[in-house]
Protein backbone atom coordinates (compact mmCIF):
# COMPACT_ATOMS: atom_id res chain seq x y z
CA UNK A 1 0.00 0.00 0.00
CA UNK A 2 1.55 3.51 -0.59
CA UNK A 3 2.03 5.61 2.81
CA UNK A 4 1.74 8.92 3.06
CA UNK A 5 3.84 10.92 5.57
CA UNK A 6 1.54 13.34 5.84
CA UNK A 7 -0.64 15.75 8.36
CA UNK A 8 -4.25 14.05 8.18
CA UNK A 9 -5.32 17.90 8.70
CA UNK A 10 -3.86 18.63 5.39
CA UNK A 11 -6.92 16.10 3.96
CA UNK A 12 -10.02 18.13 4.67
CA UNK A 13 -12.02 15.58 2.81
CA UNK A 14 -10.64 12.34 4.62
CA UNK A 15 -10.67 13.96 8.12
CA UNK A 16 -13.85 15.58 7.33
CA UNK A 17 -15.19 11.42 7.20
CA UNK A 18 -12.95 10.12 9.48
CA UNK A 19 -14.84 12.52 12.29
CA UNK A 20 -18.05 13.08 10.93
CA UNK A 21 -20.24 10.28 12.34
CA UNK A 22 -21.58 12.36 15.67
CA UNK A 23 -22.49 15.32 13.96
CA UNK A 24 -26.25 14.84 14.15
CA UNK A 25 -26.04 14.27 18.11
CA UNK A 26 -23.08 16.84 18.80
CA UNK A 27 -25.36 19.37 16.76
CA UNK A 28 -28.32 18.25 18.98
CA UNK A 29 -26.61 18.26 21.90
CA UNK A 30 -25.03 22.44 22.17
CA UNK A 31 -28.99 23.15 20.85
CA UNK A 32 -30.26 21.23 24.44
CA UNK A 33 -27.07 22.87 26.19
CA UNK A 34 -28.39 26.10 24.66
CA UNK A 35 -31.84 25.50 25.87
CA UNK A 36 -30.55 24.19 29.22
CA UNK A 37 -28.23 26.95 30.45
CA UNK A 38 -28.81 29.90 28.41
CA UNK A 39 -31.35 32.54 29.63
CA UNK A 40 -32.25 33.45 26.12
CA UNK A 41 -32.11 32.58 21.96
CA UNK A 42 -28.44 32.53 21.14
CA UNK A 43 -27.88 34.69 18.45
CA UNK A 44 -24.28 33.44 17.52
CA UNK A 45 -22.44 29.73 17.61
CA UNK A 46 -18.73 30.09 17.57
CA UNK A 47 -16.32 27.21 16.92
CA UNK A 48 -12.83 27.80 17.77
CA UNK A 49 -10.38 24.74 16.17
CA UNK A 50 -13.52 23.87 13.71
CA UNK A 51 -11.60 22.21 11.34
CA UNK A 52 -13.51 21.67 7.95
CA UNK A 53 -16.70 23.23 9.94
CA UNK A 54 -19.21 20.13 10.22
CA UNK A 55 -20.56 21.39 13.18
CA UNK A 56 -20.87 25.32 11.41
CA UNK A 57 -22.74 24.04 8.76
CA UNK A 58 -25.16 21.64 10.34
CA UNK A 59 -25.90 24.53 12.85
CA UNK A 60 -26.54 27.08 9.88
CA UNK A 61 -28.97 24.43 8.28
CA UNK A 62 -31.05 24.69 11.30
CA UNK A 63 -30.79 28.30 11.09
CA UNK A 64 -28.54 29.90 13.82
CA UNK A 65 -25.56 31.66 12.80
CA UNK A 66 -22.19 30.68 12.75
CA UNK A 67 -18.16 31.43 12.93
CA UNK A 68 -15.14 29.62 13.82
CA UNK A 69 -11.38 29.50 13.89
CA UNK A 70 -8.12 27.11 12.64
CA UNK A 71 -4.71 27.52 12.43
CA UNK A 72 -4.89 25.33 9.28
CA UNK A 73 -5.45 27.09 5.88
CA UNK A 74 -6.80 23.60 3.64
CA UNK A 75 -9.36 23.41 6.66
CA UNK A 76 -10.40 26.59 6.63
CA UNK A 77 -11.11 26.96 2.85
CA UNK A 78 -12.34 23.72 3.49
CA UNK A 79 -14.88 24.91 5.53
CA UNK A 80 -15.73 28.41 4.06
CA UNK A 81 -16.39 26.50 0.62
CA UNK A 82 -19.03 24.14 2.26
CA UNK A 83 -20.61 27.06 3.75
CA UNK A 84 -20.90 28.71 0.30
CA UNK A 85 -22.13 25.55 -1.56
CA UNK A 86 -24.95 25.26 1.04
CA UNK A 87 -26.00 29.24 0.57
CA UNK A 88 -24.31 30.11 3.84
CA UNK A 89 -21.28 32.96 4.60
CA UNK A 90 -18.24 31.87 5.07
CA UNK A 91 -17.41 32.86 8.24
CA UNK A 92 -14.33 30.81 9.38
CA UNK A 93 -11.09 32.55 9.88
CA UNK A 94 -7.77 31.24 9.61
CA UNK A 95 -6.47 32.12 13.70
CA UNK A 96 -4.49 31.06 16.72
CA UNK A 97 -6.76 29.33 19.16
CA UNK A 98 -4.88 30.78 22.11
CA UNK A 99 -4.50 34.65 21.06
CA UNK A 100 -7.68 36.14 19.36
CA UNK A 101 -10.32 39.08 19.67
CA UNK A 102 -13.95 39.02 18.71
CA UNK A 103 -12.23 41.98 16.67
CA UNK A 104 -10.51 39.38 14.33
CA UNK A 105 -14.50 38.19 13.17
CA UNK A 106 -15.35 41.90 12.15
CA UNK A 107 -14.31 40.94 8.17
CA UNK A 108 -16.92 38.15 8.20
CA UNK A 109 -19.36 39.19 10.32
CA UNK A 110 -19.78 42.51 10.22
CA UNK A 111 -18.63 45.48 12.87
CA UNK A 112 -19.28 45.06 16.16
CA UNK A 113 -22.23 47.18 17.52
CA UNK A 114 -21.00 47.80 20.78
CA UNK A 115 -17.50 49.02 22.30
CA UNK A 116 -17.50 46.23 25.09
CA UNK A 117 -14.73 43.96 25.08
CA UNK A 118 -17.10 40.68 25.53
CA UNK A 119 -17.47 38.88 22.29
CA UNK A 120 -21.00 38.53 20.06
CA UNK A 121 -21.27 34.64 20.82
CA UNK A 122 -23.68 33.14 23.23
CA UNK A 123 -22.68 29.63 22.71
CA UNK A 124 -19.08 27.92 22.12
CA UNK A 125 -18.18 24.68 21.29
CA UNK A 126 -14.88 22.49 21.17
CA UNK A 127 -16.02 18.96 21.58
CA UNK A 128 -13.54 16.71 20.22
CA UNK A 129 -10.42 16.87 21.91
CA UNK A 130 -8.90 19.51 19.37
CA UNK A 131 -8.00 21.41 22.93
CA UNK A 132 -5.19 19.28 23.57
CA UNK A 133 -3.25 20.26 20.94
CA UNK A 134 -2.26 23.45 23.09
CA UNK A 135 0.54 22.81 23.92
CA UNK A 136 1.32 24.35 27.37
CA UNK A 137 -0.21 26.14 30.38
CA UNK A 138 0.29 29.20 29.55
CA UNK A 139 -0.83 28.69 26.48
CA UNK A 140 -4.08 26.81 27.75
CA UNK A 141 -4.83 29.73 30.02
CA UNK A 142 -4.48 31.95 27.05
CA UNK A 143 -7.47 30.26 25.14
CA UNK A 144 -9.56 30.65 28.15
CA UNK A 145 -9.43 34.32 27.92
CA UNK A 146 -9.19 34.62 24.55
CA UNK A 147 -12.64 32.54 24.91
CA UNK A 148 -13.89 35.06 27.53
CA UNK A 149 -13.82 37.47 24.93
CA UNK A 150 -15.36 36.25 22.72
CA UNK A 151 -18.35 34.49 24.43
CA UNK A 152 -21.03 37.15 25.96
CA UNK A 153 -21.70 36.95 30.29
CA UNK A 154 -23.85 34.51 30.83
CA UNK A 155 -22.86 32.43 27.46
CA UNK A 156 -21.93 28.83 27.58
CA UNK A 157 -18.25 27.17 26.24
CA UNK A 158 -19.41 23.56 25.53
CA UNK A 159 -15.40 22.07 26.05
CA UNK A 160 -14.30 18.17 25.56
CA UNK A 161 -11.24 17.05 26.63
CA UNK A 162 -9.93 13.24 26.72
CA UNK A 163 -8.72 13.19 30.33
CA UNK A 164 -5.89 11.15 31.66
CA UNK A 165 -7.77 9.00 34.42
CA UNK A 166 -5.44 8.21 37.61
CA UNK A 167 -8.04 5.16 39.12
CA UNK A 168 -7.55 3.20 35.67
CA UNK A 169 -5.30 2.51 33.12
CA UNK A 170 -5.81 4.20 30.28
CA UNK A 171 -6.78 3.53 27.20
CA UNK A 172 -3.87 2.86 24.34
CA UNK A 173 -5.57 2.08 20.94
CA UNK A 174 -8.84 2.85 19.29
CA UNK A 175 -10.00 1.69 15.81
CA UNK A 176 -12.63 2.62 13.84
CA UNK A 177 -14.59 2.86 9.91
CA UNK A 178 -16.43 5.45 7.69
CA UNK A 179 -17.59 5.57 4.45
CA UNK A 180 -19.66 8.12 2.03
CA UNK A 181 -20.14 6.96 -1.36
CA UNK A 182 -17.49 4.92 -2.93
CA UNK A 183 -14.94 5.90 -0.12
CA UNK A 184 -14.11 4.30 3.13
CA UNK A 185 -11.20 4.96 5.47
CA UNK A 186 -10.27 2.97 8.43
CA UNK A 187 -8.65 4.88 11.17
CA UNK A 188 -6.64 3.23 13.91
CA UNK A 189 -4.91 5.68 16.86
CA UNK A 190 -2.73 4.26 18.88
CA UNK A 191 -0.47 5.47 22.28
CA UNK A 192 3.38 5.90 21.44
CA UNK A 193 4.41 7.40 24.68
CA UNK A 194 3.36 9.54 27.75
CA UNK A 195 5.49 11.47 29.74
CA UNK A 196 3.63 12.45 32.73
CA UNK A 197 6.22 14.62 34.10
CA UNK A 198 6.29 17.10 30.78
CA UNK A 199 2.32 16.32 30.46
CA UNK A 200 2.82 15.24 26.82
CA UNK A 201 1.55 12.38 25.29
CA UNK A 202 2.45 11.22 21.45
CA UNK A 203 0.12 9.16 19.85
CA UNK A 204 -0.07 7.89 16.08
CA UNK A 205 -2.49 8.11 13.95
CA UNK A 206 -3.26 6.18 10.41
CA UNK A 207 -5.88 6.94 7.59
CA UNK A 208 -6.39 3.81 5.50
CA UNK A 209 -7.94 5.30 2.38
CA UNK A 210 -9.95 3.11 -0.53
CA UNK A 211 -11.36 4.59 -3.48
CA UNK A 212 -12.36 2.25 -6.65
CA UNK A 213 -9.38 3.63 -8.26
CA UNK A 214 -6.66 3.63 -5.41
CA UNK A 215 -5.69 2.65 -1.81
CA UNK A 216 -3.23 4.36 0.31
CA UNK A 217 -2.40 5.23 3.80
CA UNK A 218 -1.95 8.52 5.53
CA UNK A 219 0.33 7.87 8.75
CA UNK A 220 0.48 11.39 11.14
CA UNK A 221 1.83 11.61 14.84
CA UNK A 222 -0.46 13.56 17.07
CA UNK A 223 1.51 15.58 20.23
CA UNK A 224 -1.23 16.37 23.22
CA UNK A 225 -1.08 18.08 26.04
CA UNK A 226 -2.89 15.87 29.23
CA UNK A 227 -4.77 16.30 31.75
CA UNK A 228 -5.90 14.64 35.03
CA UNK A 229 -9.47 15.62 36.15
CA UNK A 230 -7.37 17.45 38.71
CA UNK A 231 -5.23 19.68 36.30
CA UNK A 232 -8.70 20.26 34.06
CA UNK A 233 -10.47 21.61 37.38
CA UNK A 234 -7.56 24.30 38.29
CA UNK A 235 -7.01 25.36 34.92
CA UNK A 236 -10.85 26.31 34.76
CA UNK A 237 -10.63 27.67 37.94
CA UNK A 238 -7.32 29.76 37.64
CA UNK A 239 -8.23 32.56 36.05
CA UNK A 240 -11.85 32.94 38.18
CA UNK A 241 -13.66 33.79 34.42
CA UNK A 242 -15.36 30.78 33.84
CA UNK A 243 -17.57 28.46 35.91
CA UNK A 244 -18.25 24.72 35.29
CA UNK A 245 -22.16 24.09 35.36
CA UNK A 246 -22.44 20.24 34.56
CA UNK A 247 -20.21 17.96 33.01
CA UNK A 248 -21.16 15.11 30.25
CA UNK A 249 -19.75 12.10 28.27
CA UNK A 250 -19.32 11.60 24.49
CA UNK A 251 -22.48 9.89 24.46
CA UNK A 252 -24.29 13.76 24.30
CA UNK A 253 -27.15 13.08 26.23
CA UNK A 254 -28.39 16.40 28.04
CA UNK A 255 -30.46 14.56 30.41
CA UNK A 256 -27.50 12.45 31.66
CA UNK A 257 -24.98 14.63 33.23
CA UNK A 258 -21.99 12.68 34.93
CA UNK A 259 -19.32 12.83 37.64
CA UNK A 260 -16.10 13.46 36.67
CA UNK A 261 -13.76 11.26 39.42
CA UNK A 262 -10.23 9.68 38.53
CA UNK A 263 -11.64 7.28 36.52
CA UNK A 264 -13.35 9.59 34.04
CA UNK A 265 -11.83 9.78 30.64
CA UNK A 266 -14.29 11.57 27.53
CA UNK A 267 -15.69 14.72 29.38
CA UNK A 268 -17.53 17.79 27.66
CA UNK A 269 -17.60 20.79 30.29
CA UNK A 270 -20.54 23.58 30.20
CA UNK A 271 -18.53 26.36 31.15
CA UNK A 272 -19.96 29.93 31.77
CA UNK A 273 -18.49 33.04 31.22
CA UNK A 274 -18.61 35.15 34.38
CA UNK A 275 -17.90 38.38 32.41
């Protein structure tokens, strides 16, 4: 099989597949966490690290508003071109996660009609693990404000983070399928190391690609930053701007909140901005 040495998030179209089978309950799930914790209509959804913008456009087909941020270009255009083929704006911006203004969305979205620092989104969301890939505190704590400018008081950051449970081994490999059409990719993610001491853990990832015409393999190493529940509660905490409300698993169901303990791995956090 040819291999690839390649970034899977150069390959909007693969990655776009490889991640794309939750959409329909993610989507469902920030409209219940809107309904849940908001104390009126969100006007604006904002998706910071939203990739080829899966999330963006099955929000705008339900018609709510949209923007996001990544730091990769081919994602980005990516995104902005499904937007446009499905009558929508293109309102993703290629940005650092960690050091942004609501300022940077003015080109997009139009100017701001207030002088306040705060942000125009009532709702954020970063639900599959993409937060990791900051790559130190400072760094980490840097989003969060970033984030607290950009989300209104009162407006919800829907955050999940694969945690680093200290009851139970964690897990090492996970495999999976997709397919649209006459394509199909098999994914496999594996552990490679973790160094607990730098809080870095290396895993690799592989995209096994079949069209009718050719099969090849995309091989990428992914570097993320951990976290214990521990380390995720006093980074939320350190900065006093946001507030956890409830925390859930990856299964998205509003009703079902859980209790994050040393065990926990796949958490989303409802965070609040304090403003």
């Amino acid at each position: 099989m040819e291999v690839l040495e390649e970034s899977i998030y150069d390959h909007p179209k693969y990655y776009d597949l490889v991640f794309g089978t939750d959409v329909a309950a993610e989507t469902q799930f920030i409209l219940d966490c809107a309904d849940a914790f908001l104390d009126k209509k969100p006007k604006l959804f904002f998706e910071p690290a939203c990739g080829t913008g899966r999330l963006m456009a099955s929000l705008e087909r339900k018609g709510h508003a949209t923007c996001g941020l990544d730091l990769n270009e081919k994602a980005v255009a990516f995104c902005n071109e499904r937007l446009e083929r499905a009558g929508f704006r293109p309102t993703a911006i290629v940005a650092d996660m960690c050091e942004f203004t609501a300022a940077d969305f003015r080109p997009v979205l139009g100017k701001a009609k207030t002088s306040k620092p705060t942000g125009p989104a009532c709702v954020a969301f970063n639900t599959i693990n993409s937060f990791r890939h900051v790559g130190s505190e400072k760094e980490a704590r840097g989003h969060l404000q970033s984030m607290a400018g950009m989300v209104r008081p009162g407006g919800i950051y829907l955050l999940g983070v694969h945690l680093t449970p200290t009851a139970v081994p964690p897990s090492e490999t996970e495999s999976w399928s997709a397919r649209r059409g006459n394509l199909a990719i098999n994914t496999h993610m594996w552990t490679i190391d973790r160094n607990k001491k730098k809080r870095m853990e290396r895993f690799g990832i592989r995209f096994d690609v079949h069209t009718p015409r050719r099969s090849f393999r995309i091989n990428d190493e992914l570097h993320l930053r951990s976290y214990t529940p521990a380390q995720m509660n006093r980074l939320i905490e350190a900065d006093g701007q946001w507030e956890c409300l409830a925390t859930y698993d990856f299964a998205y169901e509003i009703a079902e909140p859980i209790a994050v303990d040393a065990s926990t791995e796949d958490v989303v956090y409802v965070l609040r901005n304090r403003g």
